[in-house]
C-alpha atoms as a PDB file:
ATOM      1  CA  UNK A   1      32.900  41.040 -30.303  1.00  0.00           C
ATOM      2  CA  UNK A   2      33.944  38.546 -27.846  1.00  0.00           C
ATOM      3  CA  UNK A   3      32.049  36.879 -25.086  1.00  0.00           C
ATOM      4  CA  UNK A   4      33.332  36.614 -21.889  1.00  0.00           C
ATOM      5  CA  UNK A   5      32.182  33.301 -20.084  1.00  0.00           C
ATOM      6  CA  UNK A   6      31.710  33.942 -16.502  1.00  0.00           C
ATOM      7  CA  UNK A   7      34.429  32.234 -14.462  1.00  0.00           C
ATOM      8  CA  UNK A   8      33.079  29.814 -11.887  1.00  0.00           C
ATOM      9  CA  UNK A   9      33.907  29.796  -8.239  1.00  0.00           C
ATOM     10  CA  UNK A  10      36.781  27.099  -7.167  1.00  0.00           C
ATOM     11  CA  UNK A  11      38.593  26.196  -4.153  1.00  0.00           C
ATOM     12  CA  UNK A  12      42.877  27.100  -3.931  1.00  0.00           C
ATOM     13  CA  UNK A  13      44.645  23.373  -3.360  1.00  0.00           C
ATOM     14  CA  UNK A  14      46.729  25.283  -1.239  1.00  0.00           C
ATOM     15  CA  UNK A  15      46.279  25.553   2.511  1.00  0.00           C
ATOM     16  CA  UNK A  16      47.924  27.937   4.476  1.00  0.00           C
ATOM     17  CA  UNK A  17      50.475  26.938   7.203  1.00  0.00           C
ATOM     18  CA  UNK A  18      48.507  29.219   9.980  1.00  0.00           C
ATOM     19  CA  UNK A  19      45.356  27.550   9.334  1.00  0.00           C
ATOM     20  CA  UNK A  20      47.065  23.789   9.644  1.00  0.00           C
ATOM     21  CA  UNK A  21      48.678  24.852  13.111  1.00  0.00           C
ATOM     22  CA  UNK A  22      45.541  26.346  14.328  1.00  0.00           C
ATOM     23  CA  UNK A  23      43.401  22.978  13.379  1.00  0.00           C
ATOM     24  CA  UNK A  24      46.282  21.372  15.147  1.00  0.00           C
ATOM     25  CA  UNK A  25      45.971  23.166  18.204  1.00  0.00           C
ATOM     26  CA  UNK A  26      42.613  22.636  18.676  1.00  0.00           C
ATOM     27  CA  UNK A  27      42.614  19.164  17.842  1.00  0.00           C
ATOM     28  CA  UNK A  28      45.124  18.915  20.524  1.00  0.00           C
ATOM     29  CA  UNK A  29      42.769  21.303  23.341  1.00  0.00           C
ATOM     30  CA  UNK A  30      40.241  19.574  22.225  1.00  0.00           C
ATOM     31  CA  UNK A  31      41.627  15.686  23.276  1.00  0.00           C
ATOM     32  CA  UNK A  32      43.090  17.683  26.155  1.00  0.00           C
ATOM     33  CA  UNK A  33      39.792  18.686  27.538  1.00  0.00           C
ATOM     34  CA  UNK A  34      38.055  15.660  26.711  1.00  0.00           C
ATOM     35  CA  UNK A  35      40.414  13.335  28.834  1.00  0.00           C
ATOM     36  CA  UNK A  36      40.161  15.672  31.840  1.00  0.00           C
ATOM     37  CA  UNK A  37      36.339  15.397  31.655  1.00  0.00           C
ATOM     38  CA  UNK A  38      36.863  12.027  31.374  1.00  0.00           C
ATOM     39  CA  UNK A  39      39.025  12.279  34.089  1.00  0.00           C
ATOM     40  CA  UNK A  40      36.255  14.117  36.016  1.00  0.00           C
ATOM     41  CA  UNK A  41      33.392  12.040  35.009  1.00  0.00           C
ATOM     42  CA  UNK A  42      35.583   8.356  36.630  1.00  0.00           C
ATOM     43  CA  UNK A  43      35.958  10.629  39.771  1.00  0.00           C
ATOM     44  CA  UNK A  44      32.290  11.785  40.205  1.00  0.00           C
ATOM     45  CA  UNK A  45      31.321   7.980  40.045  1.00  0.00           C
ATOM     46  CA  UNK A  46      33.566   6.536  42.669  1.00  0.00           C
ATOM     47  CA  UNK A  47      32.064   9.899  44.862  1.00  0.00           C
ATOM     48  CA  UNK A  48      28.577   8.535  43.967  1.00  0.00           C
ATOM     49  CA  UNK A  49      29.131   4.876  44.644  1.00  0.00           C
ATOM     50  CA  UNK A  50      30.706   6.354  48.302  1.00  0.00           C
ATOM     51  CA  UNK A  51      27.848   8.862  48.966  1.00  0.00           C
ATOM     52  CA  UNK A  52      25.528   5.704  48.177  1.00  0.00           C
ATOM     53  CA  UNK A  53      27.091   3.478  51.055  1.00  0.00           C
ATOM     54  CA  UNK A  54      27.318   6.483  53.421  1.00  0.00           C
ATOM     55  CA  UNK A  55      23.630   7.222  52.729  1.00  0.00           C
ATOM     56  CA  UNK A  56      23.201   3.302  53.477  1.00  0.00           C
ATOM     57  CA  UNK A  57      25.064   3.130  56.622  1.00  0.00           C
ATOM     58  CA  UNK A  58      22.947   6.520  57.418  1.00  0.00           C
ATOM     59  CA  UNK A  59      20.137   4.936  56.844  1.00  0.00           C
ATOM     60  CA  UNK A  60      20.680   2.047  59.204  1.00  0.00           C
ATOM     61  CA  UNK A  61      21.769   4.015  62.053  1.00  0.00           C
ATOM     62  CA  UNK A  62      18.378   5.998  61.560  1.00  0.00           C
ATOM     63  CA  UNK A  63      16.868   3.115  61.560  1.00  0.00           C
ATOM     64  CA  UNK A  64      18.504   1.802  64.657  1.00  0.00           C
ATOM     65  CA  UNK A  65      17.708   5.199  66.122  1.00  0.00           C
ATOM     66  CA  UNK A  66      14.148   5.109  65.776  1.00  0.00           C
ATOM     67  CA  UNK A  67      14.112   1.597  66.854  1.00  0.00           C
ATOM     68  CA  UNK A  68      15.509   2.534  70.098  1.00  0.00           C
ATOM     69  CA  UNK A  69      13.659   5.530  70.331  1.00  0.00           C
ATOM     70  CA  UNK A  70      10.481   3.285  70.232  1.00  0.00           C
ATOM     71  CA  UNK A  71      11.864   0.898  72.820  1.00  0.00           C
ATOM     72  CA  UNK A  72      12.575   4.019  75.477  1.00  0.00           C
ATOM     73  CA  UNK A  73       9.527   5.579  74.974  1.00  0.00           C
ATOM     74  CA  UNK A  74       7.601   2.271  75.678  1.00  0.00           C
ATOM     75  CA  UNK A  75       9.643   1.772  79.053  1.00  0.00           C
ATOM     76  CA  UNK A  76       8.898   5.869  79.462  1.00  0.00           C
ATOM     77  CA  UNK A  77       5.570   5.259  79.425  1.00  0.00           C
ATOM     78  CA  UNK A  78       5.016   1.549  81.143  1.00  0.00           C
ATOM     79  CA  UNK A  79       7.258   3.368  84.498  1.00  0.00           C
ATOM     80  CA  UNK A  80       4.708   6.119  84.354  1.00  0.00           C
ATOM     81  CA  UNK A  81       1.971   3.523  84.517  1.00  0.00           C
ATOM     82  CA  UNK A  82       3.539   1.932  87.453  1.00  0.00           C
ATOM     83  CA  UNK A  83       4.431   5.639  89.191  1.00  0.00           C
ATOM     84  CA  UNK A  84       0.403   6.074  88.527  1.00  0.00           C
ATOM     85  CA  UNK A  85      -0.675   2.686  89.900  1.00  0.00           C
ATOM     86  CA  UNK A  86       1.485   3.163  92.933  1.00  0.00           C
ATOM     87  CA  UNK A  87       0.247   6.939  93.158  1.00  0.00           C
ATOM     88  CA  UNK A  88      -3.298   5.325  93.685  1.00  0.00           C
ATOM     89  CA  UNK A  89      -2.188   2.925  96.145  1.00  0.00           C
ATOM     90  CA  UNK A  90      -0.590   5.271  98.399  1.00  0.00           C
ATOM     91  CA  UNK A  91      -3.534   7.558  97.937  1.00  0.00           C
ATOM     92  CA  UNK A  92      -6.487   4.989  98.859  1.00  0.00           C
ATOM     93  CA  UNK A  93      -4.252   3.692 101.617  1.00  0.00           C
ATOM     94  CA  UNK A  94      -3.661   5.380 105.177  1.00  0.00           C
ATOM     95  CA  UNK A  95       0.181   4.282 104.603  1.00  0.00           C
ATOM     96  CA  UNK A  96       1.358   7.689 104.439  1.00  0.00           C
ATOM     97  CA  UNK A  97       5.295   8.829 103.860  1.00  0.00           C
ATOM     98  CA  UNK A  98       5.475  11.456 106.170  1.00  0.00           C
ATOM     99  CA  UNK A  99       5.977  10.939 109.783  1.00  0.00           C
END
């Protein structure tokens, strides 16, 4: 009787041309995408660094705004003063506007 020794599991040498082109092509999709989302990333940073100096020059006009707002509400208010002083001057007087 013989024995038969198992035969072990081994690997061909031999690669098949299909499976070289499609490693190829997507060694080449794969460079392809990665420079466009490079491509994309360089672009979303120069639109960050402008949004930043819009939101800066925003922010200074705001700032400007409210400043003035401040200012005409405090002349608002001092003219209303004044209206109100005069008011009680005309009122406690006998000066009267109509004829």
């Amino acid at each position: 009787m013989t024995v038969k020794t198992p035969e072990s599991w081994h690997l061909s040498k031999s690669i098949p041309l299909s499976i070289l082109f499609a490693l190829l092509v997507q060694i080449i999709t794969f460079a392809w995408w990665a420079s466009n989302l490079d491509a994309k990333v360089a672009q979303h940073n120069i639109q960050i660094i402008e949004l930043k100096e819009v939101d800066r020059t925003n922010n200074l006009n705001y700032q400007r705004t409210n400043d003035m707002l401040s200012r005409l509400d405090e002349r608002i208010l001092s003219h209303i003063k004044a209206i109100e002083k005069f008011d009680k001057i005309l009122a406690s007087s006998k000066f009267s506007l109509n004829p």
